[in-house]
Every structure is written in structure tokens, then in C-alpha cells.
PDB file of N, CA and C in Angstrom:
ATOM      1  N   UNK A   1       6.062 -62.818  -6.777  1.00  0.00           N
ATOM      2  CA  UNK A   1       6.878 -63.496  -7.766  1.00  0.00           C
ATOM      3  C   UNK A   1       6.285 -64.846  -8.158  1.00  0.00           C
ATOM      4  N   UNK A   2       5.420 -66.102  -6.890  1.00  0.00           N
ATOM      5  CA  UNK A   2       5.341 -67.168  -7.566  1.00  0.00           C
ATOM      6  C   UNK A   2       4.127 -66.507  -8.516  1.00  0.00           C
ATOM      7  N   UNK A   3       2.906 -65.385  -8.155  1.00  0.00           N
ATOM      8  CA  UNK A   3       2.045 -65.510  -9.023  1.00  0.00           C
ATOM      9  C   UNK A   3       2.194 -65.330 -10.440  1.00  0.00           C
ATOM     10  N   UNK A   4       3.561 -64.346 -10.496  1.00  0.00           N
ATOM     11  CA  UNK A   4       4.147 -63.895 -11.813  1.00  0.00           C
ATOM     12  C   UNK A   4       4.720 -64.804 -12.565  1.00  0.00           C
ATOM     13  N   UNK A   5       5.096 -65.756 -11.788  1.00  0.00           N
ATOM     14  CA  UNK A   5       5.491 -67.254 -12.504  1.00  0.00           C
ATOM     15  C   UNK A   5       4.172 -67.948 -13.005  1.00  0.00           C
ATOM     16  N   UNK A   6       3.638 -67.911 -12.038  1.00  0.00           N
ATOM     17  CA  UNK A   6       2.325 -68.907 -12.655  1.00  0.00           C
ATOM     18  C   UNK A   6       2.152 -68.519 -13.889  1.00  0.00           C
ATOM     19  N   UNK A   7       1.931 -67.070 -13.808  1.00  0.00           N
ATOM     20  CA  UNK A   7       0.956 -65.857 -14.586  1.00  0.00           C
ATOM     21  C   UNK A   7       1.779 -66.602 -16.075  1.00  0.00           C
ATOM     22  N   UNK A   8       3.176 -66.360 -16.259  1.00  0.00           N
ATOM     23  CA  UNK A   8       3.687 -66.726 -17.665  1.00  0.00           C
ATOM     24  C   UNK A   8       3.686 -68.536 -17.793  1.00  0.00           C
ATOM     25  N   UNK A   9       3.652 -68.404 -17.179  1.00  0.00           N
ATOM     26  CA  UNK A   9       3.355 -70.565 -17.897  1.00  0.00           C
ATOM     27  C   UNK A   9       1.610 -70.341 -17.904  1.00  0.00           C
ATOM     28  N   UNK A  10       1.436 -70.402 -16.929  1.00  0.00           N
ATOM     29  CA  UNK A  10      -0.394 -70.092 -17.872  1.00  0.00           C
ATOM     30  C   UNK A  10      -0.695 -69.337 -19.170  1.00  0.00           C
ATOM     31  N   UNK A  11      -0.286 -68.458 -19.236  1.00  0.00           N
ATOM     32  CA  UNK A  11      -0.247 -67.808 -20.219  1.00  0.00           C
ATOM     33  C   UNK A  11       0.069 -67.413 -21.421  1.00  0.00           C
ATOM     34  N   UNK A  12       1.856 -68.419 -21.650  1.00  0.00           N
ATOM     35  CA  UNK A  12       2.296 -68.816 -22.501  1.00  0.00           C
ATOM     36  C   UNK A  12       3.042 -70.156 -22.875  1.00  0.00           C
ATOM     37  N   UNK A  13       2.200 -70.830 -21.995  1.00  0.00           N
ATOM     38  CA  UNK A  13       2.700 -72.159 -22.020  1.00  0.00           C
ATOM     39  C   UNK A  13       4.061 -72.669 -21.759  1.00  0.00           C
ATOM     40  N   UNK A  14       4.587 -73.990 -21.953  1.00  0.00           N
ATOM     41  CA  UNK A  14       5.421 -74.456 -21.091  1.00  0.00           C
ATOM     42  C   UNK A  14       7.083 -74.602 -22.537  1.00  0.00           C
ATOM     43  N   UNK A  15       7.049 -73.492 -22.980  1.00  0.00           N
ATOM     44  CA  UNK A  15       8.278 -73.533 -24.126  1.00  0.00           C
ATOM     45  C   UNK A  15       9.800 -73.470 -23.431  1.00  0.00           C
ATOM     46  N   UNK A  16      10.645 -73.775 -23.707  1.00  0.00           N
ATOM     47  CA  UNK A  16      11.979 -73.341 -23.511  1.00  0.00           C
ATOM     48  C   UNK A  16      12.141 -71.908 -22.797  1.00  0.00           C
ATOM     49  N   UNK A  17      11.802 -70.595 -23.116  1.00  0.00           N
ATOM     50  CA  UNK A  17      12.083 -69.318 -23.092  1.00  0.00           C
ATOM     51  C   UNK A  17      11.109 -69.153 -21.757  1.00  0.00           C
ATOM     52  N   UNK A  18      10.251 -69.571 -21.369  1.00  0.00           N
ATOM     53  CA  UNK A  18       9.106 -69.244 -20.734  1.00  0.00           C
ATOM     54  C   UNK A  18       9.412 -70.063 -19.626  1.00  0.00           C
ATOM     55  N   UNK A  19      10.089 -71.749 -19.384  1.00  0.00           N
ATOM     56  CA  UNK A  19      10.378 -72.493 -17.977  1.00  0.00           C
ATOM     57  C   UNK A  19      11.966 -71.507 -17.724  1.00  0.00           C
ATOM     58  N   UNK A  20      12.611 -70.988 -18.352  1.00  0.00           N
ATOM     59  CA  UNK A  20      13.747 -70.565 -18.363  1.00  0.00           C
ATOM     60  C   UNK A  20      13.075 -69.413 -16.935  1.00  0.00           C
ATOM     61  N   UNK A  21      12.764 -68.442 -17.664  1.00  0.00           N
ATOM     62  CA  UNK A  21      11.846 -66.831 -16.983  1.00  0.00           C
ATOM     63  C   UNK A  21      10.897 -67.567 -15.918  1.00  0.00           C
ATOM     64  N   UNK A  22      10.344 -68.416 -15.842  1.00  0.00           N
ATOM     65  CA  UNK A  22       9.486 -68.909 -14.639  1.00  0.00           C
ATOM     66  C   UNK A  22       9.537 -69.573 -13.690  1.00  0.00           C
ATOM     67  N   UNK A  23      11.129 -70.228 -13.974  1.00  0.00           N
ATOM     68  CA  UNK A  23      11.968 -70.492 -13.038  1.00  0.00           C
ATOM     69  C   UNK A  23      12.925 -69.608 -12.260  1.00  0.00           C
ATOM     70  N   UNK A  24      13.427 -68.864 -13.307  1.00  0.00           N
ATOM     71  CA  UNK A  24      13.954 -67.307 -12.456  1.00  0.00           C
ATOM     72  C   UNK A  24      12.893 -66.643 -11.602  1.00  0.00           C
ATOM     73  N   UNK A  25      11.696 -66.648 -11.874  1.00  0.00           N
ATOM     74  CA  UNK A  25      11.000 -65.764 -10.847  1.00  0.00           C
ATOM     75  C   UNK A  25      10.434 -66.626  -9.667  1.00  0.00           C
ATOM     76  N   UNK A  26      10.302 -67.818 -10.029  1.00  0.00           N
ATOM     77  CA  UNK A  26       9.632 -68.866  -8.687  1.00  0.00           C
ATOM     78  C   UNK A  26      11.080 -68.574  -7.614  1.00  0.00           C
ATOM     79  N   UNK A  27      12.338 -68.702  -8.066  1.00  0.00           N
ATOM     80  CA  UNK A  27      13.760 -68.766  -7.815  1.00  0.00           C
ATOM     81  C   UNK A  27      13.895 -67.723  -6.406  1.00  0.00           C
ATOM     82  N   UNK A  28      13.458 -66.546  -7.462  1.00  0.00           N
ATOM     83  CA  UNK A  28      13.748 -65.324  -6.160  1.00  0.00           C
ATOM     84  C   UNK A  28      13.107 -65.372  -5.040  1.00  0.00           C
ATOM     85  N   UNK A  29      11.794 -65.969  -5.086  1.00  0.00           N
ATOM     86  CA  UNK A  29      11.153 -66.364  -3.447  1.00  0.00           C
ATOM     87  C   UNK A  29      12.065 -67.466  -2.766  1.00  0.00           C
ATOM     88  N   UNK A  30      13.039 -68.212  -2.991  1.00  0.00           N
ATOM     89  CA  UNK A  30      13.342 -68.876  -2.428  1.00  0.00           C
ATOM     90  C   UNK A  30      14.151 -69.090  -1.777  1.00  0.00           C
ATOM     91  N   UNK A  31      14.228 -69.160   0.110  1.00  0.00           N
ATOM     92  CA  UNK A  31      14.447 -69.033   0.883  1.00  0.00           C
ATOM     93  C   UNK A  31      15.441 -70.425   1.013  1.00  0.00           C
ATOM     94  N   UNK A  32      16.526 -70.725   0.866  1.00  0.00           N
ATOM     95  CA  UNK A  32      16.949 -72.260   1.107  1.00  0.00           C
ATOM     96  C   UNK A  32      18.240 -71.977   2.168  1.00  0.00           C
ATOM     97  N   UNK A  33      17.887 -72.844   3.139  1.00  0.00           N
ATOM     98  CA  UNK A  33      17.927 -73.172   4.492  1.00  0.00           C
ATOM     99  C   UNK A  33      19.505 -73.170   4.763  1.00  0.00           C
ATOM    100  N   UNK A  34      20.430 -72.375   5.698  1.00  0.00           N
ATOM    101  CA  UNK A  34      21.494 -72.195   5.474  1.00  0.00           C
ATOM    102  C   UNK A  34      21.903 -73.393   6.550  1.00  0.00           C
ATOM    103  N   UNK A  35      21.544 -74.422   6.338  1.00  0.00           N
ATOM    104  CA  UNK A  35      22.029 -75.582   7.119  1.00  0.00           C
ATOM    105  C   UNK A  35      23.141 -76.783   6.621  1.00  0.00           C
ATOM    106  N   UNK A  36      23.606 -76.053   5.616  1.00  0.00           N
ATOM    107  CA  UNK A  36      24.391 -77.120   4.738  1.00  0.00           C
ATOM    108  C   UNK A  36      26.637 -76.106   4.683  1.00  0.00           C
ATOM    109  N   UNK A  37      26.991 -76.923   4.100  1.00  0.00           N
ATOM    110  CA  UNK A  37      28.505 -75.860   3.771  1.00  0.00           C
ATOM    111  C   UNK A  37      28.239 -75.183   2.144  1.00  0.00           C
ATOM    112  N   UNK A  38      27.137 -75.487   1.493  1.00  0.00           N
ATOM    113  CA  UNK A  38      27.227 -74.770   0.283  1.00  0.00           C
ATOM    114  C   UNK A  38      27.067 -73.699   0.202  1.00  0.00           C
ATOM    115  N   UNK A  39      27.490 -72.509  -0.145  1.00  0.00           N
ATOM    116  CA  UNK A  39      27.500 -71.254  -0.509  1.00  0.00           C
ATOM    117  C   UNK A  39      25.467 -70.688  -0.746  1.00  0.00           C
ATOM    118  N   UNK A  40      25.193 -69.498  -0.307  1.00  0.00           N
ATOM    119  CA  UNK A  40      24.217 -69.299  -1.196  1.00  0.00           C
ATOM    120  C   UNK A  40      23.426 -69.544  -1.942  1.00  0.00           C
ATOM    121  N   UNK A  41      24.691 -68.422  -3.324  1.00  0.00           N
ATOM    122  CA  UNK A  41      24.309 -68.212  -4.621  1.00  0.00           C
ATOM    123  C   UNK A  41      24.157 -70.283  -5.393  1.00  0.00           C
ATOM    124  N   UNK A  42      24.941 -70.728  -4.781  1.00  0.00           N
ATOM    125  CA  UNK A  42      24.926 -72.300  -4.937  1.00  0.00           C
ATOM    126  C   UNK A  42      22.922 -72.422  -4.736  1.00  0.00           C
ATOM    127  N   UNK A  43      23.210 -72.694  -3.474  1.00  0.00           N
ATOM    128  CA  UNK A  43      21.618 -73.061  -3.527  1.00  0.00           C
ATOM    129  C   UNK A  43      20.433 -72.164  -3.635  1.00  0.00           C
ATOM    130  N   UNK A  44      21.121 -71.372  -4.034  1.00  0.00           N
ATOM    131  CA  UNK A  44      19.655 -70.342  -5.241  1.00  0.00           C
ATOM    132  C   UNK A  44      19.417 -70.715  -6.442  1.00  0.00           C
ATOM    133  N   UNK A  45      20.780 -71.052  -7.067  1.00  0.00           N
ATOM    134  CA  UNK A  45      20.715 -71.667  -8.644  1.00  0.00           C
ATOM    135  C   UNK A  45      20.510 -73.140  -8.654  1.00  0.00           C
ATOM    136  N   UNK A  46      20.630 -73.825  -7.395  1.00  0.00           N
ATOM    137  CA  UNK A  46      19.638 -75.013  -7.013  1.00  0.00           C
ATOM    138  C   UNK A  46      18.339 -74.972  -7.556  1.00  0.00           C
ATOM    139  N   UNK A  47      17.667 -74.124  -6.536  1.00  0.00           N
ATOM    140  CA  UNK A  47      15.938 -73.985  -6.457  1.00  0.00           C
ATOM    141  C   UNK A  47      15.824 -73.516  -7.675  1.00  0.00           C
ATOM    142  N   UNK A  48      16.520 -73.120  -8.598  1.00  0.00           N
ATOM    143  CA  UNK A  48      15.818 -72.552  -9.965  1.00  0.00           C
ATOM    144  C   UNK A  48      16.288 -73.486 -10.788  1.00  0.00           C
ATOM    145  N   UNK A  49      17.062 -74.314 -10.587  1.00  0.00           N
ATOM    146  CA  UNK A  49      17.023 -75.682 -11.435  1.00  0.00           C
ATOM    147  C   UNK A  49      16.231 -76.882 -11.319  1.00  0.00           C
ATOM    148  N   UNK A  50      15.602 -76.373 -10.130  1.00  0.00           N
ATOM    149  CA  UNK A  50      14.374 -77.691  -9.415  1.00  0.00           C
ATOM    150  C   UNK A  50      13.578 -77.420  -9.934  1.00  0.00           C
ATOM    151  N   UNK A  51      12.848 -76.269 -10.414  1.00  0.00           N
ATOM    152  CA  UNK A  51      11.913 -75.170 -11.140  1.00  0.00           C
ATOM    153  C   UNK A  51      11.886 -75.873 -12.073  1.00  0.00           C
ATOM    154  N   UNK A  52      12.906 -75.387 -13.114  1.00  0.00           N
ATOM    155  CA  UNK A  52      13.029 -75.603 -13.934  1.00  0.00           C
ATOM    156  C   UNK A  52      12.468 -77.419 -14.799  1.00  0.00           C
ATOM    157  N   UNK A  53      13.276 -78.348 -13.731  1.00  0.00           N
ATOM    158  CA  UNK A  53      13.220 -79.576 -14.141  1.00  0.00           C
ATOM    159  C   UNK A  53      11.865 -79.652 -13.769  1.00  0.00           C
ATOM    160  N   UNK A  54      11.178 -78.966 -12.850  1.00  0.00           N
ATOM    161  CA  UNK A  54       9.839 -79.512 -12.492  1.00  0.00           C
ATOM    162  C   UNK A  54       8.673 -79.465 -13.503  1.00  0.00           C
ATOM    163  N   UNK A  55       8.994 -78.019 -14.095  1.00  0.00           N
ATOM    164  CA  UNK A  55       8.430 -77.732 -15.461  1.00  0.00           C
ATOM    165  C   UNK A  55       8.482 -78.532 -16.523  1.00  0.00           C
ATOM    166  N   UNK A  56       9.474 -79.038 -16.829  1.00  0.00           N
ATOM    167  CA  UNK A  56       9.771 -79.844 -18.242  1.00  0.00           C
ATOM    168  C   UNK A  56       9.372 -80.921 -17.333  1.00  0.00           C
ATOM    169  N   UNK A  57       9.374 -81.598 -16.601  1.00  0.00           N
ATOM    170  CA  UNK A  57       8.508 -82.884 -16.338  1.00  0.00           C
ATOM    171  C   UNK A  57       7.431 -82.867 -16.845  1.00  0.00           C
ATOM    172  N   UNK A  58       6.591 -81.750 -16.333  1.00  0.00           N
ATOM    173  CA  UNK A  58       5.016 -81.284 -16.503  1.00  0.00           C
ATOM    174  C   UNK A  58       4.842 -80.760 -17.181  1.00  0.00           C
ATOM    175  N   UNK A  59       5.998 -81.160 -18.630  1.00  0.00           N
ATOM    176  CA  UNK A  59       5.776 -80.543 -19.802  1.00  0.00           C
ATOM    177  C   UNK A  59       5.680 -81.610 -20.463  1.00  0.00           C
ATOM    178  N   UNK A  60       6.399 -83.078 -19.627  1.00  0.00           N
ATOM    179  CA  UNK A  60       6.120 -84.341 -20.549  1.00  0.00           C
ATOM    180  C   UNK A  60       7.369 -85.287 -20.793  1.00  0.00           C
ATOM    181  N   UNK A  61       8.905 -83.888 -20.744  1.00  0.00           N
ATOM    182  CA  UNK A  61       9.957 -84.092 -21.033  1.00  0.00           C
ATOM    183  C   UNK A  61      10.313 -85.005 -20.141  1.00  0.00           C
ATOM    184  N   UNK A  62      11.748 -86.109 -20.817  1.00  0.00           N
ATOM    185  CA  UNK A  62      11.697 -87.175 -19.661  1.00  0.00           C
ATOM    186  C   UNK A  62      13.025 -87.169 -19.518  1.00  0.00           C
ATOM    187  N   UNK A  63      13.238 -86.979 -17.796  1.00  0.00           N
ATOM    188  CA  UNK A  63      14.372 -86.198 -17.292  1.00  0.00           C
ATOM    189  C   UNK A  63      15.029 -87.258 -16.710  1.00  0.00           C
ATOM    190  N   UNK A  64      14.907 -88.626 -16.760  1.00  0.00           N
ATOM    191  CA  UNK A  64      15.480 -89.450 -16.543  1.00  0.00           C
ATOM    192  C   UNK A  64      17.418 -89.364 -17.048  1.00  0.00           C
ATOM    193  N   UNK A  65      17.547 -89.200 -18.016  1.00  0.00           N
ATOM    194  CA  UNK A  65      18.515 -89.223 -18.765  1.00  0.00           C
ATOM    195  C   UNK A  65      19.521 -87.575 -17.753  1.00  0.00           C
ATOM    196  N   UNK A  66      18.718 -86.866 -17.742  1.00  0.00           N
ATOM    197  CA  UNK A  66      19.589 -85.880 -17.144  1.00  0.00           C
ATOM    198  C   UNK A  66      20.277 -86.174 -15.781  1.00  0.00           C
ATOM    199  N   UNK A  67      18.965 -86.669 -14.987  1.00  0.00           N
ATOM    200  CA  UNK A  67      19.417 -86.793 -13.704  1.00  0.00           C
ATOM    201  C   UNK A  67      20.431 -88.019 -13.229  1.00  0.00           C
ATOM    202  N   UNK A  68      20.646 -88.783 -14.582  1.00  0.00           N
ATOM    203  CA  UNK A  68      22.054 -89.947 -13.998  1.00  0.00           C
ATOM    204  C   UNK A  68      22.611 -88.916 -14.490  1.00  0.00           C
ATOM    205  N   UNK A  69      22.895 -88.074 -15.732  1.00  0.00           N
ATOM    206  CA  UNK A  69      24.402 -87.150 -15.628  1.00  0.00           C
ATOM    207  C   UNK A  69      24.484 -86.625 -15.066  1.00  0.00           C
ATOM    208  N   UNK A  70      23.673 -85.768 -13.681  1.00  0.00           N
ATOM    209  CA  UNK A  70      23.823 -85.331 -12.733  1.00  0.00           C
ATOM    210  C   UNK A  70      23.965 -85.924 -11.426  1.00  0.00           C
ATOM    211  N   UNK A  71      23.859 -87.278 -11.649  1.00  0.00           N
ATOM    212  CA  UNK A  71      24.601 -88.550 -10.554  1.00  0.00           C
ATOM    213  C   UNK A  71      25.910 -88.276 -10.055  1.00  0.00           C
ATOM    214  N   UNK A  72      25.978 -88.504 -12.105  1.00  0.00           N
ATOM    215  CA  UNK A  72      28.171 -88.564 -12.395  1.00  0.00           C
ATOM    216  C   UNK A  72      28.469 -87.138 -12.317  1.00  0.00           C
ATOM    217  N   UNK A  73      27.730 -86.265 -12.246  1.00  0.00           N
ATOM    218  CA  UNK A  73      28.536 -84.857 -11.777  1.00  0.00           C
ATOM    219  C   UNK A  73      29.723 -85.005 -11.130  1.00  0.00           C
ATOM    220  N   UNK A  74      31.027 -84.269 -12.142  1.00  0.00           N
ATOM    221  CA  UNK A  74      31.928 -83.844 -10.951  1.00  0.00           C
ATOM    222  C   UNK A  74      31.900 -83.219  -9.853  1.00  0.00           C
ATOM    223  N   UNK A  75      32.001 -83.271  -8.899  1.00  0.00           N
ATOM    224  CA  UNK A  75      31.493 -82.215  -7.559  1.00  0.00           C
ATOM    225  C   UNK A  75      32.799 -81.185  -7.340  1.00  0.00           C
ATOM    226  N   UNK A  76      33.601 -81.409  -7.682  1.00  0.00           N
ATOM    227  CA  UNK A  76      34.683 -80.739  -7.443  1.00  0.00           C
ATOM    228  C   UNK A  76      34.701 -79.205  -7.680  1.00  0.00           C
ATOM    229  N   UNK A  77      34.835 -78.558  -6.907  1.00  0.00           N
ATOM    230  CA  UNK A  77      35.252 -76.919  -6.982  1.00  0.00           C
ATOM    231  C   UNK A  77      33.884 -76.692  -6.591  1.00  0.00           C
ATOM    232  N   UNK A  78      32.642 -77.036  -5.927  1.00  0.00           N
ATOM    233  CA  UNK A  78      31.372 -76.885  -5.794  1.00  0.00           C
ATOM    234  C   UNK A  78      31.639 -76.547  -4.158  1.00  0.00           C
ATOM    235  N   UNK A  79      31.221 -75.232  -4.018  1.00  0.00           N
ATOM    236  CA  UNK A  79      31.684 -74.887  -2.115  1.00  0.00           C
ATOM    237  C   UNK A  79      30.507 -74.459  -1.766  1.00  0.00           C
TER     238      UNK A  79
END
């Protein structure tokens, strides 16, 4: 899966449609550590949002702005 990730950002560069799909597939290798009270499926759609943001960094995009609204996240109903 990560090579199949690589494979489409190499291959079709770093667009919307393509960090979306190459974050889903980096996603499914990922093993995250059941040492916390969050659910799972929670920290699966974690690691594919880490993906994700990691991409649009190293796409240039500046994620500053996202990550204070994800400061002020409500946390509530998050198990």
C-alpha cells in the first residue's frame, strides 16, 4: 500500500483527488497504537489526515491556518 501511494503522487502529482487516494492508501498500513481511550476507526481517520496534511505541506500549501481551527476544535462527542 505505501508503494501504491508513492506510485500515485509520483505519478500524478500532488492535486486535490490524488493527496485525497494517497492518503487513503498510506492510511490502511497504519497500525496506531491502542494506548489511548480513542476508538479505532478514530485513529485511523487520524493517520489519514496526517497523510493528508503532510502532502499539502509538500505541496507548498500553508496549513498554518488549519491547524489553529483544529486547536479550537470542539472535542465533544469524540470517544
Amino acid at each position: 500500500m505505501a508503494e501504491a501511494a508513492r506510485k500515485v503522487v509520483h505519478d500524478c502529482g500532488l492535486n486535490p483527488e490524488v493527496i485525497e487516494r494517497a492518503a487513503t492508501l498510506a492510511a490502511r498500513l497504519a497500525k496506531p497504537l491502542d494506548n489511548t481511550d480513542f476508538e479505532m476507526s478514530w485513529r485511523k481517520k487520524v493517520a489519514t489526515e496526517f497523510v493528508t496534511y503532510a502532502l499539502r505541506e509538500l505541496r507548498g500549501d500553508d496549513m498554518g491556518a488549519e491547524r489553529l481551527q483544529l486547536t479550537r476544535h470542539d472535542w465533544d462527542g469524540i470517544s
